[in-house]
N, C-alpha and C. Protein backbone atom coordinates (compact mmCIF):
# COMPACT_ATOMS: atom_id res chain seq x y z
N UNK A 1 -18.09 -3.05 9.55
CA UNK A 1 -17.05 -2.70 8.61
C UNK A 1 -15.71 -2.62 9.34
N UNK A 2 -15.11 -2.69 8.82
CA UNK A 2 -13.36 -3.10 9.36
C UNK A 2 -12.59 -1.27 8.77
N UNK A 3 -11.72 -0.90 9.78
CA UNK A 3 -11.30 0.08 9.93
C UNK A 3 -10.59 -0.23 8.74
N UNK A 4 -9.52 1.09 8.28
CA UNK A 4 -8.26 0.69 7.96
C UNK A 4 -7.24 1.08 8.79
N UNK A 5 -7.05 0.47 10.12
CA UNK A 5 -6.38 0.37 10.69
C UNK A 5 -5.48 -0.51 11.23
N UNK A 6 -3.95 -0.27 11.25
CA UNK A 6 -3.08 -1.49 11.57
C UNK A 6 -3.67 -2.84 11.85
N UNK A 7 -3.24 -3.95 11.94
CA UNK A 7 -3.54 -4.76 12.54
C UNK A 7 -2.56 -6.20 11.79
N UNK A 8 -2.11 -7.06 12.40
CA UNK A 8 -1.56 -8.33 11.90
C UNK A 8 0.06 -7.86 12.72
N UNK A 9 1.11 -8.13 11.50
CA UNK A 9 2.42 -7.48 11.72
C UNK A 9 2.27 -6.15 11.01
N UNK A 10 3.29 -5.28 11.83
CA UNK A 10 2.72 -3.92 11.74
C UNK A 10 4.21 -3.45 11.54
N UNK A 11 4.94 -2.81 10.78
CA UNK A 11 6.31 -2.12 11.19
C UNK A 11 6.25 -0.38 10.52
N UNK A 12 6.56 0.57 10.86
CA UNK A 12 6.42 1.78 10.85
C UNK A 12 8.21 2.72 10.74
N UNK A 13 8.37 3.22 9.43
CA UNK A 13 9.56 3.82 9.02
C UNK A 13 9.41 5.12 8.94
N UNK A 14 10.15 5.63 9.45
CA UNK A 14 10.57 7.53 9.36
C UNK A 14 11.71 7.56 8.82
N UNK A 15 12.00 9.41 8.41
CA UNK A 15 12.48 9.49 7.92
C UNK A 15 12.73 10.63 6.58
N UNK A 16 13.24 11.85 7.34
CA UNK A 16 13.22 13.16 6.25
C UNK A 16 11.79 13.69 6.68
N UNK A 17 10.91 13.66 7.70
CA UNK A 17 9.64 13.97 8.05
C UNK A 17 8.42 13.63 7.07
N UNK A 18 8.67 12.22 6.64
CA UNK A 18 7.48 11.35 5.98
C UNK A 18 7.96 9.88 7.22
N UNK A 19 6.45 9.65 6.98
CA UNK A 19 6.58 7.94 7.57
C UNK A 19 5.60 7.20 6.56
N UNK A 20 5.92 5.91 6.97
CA UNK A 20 5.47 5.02 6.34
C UNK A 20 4.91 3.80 7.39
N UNK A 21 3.88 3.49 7.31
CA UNK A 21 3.31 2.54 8.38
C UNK A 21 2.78 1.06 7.27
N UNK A 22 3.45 0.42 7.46
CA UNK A 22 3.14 -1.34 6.86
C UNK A 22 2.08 -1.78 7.58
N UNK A 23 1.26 -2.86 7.28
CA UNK A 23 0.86 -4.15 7.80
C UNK A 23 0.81 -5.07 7.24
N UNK A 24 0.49 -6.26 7.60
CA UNK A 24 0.36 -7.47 6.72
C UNK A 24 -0.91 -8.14 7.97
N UNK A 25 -2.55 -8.18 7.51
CA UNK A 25 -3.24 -8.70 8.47
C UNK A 25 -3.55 -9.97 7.84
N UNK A 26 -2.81 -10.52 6.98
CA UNK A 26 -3.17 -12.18 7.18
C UNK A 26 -3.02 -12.43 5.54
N UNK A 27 -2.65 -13.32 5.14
CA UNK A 27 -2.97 -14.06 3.63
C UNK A 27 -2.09 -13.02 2.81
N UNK A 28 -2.82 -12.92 1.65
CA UNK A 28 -1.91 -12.03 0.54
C UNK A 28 -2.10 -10.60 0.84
N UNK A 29 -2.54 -10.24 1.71
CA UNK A 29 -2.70 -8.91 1.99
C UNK A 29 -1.57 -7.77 2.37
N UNK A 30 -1.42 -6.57 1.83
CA UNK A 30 -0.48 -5.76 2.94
C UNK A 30 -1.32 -4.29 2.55
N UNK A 31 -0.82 -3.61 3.81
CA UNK A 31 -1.48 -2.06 3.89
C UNK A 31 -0.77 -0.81 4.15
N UNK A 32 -1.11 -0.43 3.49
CA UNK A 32 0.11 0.95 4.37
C UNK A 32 -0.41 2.64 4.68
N UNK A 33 -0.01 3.30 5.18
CA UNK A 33 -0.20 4.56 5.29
C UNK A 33 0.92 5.03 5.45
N UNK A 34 1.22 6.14 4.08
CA UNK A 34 1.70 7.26 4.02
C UNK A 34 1.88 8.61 4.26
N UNK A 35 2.09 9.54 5.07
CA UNK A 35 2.54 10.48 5.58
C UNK A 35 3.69 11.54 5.88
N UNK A 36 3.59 12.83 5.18
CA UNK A 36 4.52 13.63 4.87
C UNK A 36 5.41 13.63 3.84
N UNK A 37 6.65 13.98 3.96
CA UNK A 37 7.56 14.17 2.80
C UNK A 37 8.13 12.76 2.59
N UNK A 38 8.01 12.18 1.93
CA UNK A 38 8.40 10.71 1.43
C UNK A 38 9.91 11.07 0.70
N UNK A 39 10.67 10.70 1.35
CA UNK A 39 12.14 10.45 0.32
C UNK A 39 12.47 9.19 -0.52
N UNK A 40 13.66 8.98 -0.92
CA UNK A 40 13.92 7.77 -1.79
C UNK A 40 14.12 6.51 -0.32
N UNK A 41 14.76 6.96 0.45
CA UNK A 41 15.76 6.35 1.22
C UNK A 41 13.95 5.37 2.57
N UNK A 42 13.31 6.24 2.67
CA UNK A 42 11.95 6.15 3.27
C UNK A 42 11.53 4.79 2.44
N UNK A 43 10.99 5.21 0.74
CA UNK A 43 10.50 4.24 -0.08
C UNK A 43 10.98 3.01 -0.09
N UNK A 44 12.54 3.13 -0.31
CA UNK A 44 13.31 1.87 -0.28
C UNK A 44 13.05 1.30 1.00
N UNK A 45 13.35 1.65 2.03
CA UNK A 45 13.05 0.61 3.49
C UNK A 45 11.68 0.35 3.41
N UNK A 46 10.72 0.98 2.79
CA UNK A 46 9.30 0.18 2.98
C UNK A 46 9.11 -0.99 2.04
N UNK A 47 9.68 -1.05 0.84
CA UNK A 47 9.67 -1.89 -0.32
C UNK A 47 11.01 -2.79 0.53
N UNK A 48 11.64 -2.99 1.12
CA UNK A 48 12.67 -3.83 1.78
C UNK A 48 11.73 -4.64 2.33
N UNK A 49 11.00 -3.84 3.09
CA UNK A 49 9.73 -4.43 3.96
C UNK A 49 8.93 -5.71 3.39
N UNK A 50 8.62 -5.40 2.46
CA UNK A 50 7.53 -5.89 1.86
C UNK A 50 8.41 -7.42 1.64
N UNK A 51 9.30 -7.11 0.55
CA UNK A 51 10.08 -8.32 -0.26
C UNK A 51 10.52 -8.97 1.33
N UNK A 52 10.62 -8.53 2.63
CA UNK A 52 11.59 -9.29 4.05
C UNK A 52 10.49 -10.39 4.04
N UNK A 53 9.32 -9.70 3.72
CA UNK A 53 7.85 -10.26 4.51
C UNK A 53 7.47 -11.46 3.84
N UNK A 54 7.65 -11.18 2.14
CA UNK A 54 7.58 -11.92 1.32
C UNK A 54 8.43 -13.03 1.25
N UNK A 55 9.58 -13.40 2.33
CA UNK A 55 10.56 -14.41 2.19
C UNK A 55 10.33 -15.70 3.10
N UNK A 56 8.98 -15.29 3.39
CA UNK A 56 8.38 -16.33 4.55
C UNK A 56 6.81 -16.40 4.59
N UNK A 57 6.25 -15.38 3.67
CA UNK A 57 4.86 -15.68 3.10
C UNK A 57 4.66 -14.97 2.15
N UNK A 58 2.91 -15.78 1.87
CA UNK A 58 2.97 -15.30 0.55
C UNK A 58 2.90 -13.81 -0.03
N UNK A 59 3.49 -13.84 -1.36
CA UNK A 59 3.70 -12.05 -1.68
C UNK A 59 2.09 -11.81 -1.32
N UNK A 60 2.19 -10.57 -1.16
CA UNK A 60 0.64 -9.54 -1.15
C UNK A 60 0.39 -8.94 -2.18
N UNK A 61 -0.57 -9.89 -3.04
CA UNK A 61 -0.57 -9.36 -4.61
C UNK A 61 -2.02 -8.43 -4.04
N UNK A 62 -2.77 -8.52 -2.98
CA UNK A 62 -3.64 -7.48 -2.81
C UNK A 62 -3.40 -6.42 -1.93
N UNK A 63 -2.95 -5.09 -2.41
CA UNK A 63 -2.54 -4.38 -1.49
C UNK A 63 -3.37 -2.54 -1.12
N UNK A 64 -3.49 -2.04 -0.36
CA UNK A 64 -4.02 -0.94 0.24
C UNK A 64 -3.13 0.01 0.68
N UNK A 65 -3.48 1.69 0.11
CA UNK A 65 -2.19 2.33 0.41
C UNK A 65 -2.84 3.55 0.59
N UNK A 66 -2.92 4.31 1.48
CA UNK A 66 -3.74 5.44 2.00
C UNK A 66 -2.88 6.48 1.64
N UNK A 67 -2.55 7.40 0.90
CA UNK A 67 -1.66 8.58 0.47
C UNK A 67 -2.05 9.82 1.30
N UNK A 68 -3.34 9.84 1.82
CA UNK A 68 -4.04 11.30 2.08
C UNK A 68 -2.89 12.05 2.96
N UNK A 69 -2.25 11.86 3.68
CA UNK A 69 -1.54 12.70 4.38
C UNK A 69 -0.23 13.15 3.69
N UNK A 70 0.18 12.40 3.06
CA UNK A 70 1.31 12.49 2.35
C UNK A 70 1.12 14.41 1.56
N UNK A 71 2.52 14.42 1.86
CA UNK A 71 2.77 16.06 1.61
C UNK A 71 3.98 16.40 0.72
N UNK A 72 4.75 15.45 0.12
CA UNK A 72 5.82 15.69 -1.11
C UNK A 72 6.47 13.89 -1.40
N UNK A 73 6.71 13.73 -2.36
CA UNK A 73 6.95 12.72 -2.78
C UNK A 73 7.89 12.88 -4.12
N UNK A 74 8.89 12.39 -3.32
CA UNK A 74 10.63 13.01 -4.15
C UNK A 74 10.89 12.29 -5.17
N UNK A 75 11.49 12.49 -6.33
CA UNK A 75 11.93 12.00 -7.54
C UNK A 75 12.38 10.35 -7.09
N UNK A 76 13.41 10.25 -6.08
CA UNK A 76 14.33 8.81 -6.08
C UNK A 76 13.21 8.24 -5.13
N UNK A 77 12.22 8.60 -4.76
CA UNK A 77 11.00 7.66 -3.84
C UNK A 77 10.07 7.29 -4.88
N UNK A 78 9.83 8.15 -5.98
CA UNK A 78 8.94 7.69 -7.26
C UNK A 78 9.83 6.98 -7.71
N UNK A 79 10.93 6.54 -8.66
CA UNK A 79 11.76 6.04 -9.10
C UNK A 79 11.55 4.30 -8.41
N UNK A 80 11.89 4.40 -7.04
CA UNK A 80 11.66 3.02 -6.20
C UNK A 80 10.68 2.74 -6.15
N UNK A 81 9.43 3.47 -6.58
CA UNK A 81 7.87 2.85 -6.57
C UNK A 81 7.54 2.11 -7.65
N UNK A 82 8.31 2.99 -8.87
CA UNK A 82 8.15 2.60 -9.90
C UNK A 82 9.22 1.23 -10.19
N UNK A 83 10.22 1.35 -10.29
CA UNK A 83 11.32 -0.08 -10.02
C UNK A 83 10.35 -1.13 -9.41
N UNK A 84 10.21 -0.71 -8.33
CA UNK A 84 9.89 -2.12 -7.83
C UNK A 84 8.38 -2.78 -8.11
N UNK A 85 7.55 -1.69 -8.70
CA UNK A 85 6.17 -2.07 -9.06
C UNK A 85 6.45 -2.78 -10.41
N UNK A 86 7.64 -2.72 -11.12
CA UNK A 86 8.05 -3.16 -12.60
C UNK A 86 8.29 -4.63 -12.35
N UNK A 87 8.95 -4.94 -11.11
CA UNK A 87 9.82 -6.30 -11.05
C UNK A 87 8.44 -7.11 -10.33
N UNK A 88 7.70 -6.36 -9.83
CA UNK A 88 6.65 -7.46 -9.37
C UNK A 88 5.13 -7.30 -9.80
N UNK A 89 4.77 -6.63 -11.08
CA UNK A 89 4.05 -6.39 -11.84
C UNK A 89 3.34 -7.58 -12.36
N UNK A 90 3.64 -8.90 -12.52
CA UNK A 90 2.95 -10.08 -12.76
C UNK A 90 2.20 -10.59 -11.45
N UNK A 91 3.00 -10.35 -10.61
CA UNK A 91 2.44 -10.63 -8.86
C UNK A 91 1.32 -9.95 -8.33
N UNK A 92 1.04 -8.83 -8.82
CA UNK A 92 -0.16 -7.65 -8.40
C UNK A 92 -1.31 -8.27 -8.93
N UNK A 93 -2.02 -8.66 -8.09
CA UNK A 93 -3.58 -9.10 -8.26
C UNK A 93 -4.40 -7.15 -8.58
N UNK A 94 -4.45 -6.42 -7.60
CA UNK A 94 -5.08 -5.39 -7.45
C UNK A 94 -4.06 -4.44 -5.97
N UNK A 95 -3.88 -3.09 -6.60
CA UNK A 95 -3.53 -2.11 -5.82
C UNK A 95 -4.61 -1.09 -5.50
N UNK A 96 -5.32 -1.01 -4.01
CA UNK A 96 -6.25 0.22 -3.97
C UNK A 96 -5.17 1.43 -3.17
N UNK A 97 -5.60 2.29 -3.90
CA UNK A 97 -5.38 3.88 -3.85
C UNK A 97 -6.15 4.73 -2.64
N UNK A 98 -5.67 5.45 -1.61
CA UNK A 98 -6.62 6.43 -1.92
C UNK A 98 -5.57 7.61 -1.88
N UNK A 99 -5.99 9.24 -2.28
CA UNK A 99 -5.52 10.15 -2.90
C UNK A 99 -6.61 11.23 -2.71
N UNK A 100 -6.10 12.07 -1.98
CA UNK A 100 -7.22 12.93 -2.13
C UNK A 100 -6.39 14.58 -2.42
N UNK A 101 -5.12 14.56 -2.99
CA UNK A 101 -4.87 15.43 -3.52
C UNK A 101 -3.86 15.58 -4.70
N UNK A 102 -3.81 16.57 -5.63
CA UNK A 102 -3.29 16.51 -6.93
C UNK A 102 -2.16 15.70 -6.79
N UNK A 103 -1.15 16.38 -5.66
CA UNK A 103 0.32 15.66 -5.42
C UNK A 103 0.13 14.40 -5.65
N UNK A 104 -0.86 13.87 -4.88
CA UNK A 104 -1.05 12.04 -4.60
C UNK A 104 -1.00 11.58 -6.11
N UNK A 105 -2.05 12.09 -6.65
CA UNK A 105 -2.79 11.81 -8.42
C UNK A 105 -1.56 11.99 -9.15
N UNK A 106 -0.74 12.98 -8.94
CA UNK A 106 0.46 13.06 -9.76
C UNK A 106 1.54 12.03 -9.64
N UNK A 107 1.79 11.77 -8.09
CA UNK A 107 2.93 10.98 -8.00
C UNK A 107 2.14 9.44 -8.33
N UNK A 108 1.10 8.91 -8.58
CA UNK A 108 0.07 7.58 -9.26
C UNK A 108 0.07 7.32 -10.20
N UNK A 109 0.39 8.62 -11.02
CA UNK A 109 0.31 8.54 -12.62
C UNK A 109 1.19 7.00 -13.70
N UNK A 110 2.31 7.45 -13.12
CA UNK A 110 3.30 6.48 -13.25
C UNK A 110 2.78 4.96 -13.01
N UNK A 111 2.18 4.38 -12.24
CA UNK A 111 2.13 3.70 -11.18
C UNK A 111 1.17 3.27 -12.35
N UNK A 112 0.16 3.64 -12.01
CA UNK A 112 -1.38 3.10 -13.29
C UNK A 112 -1.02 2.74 -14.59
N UNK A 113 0.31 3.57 -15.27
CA UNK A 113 0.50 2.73 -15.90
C UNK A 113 0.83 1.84 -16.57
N UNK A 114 1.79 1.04 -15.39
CA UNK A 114 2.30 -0.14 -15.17
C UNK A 114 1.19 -1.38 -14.98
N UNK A 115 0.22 -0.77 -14.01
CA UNK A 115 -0.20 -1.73 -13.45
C UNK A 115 -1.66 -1.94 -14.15
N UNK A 116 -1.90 -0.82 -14.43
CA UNK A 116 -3.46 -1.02 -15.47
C UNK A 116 -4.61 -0.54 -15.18
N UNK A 117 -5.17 -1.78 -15.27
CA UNK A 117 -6.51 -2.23 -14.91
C UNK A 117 -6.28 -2.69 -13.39
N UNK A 118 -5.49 -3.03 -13.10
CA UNK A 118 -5.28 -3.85 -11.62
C UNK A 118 -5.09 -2.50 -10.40
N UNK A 119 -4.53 -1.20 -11.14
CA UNK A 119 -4.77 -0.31 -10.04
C UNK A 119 -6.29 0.66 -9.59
N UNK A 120 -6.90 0.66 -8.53
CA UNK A 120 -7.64 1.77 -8.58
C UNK A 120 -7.76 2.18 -7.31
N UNK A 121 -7.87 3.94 -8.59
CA UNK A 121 -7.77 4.90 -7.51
C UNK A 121 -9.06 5.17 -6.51
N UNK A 122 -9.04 5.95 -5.32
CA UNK A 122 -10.08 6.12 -4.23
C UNK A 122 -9.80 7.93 -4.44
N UNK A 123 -10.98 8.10 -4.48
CA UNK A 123 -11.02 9.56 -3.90
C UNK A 123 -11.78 10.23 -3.04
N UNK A 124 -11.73 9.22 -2.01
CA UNK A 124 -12.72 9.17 -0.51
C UNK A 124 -12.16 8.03 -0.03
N UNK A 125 -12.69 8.28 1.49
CA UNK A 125 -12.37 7.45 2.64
C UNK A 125 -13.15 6.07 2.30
N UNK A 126 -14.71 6.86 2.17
CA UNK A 126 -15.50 5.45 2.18
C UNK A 126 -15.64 4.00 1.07
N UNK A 127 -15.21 5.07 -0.14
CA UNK A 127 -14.94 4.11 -0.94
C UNK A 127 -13.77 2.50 -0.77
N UNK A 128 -12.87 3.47 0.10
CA UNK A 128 -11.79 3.08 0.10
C UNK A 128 -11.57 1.97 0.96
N UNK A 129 -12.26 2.42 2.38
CA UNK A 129 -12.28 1.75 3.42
C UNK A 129 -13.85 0.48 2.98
N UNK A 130 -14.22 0.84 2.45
CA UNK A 130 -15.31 -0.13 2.24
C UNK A 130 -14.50 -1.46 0.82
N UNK A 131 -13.56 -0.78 0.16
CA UNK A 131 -13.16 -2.11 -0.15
C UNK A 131 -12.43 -2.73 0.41
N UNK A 132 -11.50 -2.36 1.14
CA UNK A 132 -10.43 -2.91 2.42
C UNK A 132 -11.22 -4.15 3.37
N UNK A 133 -12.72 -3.60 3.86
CA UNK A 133 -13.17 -4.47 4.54
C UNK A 133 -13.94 -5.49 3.62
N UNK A 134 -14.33 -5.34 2.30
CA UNK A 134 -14.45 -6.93 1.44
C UNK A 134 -13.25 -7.65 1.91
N UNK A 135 -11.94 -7.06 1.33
CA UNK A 135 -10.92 -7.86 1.22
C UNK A 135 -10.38 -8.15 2.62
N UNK A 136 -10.63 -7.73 3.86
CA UNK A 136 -11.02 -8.42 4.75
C UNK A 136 -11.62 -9.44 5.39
N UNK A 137 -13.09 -9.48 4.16
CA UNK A 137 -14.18 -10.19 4.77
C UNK A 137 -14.00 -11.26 3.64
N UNK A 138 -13.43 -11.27 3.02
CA UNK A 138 -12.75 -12.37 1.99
C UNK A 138 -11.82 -13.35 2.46
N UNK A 139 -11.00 -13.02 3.30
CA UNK A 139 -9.81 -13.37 4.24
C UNK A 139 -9.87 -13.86 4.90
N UNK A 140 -10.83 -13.40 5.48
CA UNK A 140 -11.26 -14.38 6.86
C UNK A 140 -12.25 -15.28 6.59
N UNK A 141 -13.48 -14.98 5.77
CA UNK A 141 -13.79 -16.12 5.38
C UNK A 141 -13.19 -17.42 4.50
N UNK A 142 -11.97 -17.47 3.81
CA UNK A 142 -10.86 -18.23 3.79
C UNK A 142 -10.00 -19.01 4.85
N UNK A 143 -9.82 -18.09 5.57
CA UNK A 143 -8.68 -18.41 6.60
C UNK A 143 -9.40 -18.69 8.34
N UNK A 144 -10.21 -17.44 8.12
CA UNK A 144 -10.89 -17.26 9.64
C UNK A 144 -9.93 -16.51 10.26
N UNK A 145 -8.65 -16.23 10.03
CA UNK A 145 -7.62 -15.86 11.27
C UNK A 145 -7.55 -14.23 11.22
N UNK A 146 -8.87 -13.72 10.63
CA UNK A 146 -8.85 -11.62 11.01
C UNK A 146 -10.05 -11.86 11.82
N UNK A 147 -9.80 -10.74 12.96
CA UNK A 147 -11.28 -10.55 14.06
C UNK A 147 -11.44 -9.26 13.44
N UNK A 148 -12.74 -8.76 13.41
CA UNK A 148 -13.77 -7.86 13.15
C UNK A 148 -13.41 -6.76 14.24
């Protein structure tokens, strides 16, 4: 099974004592982990991220987003989740979640339901990490270019 850990291009934003850690390990994929107080100004440079990444491959309509550490998540950082999940809402194949506390579930709410059926939530590691490594093992059997 494949961690969910960094791997591919990797870039990592602070900021107001939340970070935000990107990857992109190959194909339509991107991943992230969230941590601490998330501001607007945080959200926006990670969603900068994404669309920079997207200007030279393809968007990551399959994406992975680990919330568990995350510890406040500010009005103008929901606002930019929500904005920008609106403008690329036809592009989203599937968003996995995980969340393992109310805050997380609260600041998702929004989010689900934009996106639908195409978002789901995790409320465990293993769930979570066990679909990461399908969509891993999907990838590479496509491409070949993720190591185990």
């Amino acid at each position: 099974m494949h961690a969910f850990e960094p791997s591919g291009t990797v870039r990592t934003f602070r900021s107001g004592g939340g970070e935000v850690t990107l990857w992109f390990p190959g194909g339509e994929l991107v991943a992230g982990r969230v941590e601490g107080h998330v501001r607007g100004g945080l959200a926006i440079a990670a969603f900068r991220e994404i669309d920079r990444h997207t200007a030279s491959h393809p968007f990551p309509g399959r994406g992975f987003i680990d919330f568990s550490a995350m510890t406040a998540f500010e009005w103008d950082a929901r606002m930019t989740l929500l904005r920008w999940n609106l403008a690329h809402r036809r592009q989203a194949q599937r968003l996995d979640l995980l969340s393992e506390t109310w805050l997380a579930h609260m600041a998702l709410r929004a989010l689900g339901t934009i996106l639908g059926d195409r978002l789901v939530s995790h409320e465990n590691r293993v769930t979570f990490e066990a679909a990461y490594a399908s969509a891993l093992g999907r990838h590479a059997g496509v491409s070949g270019s993720i190591a185990s």
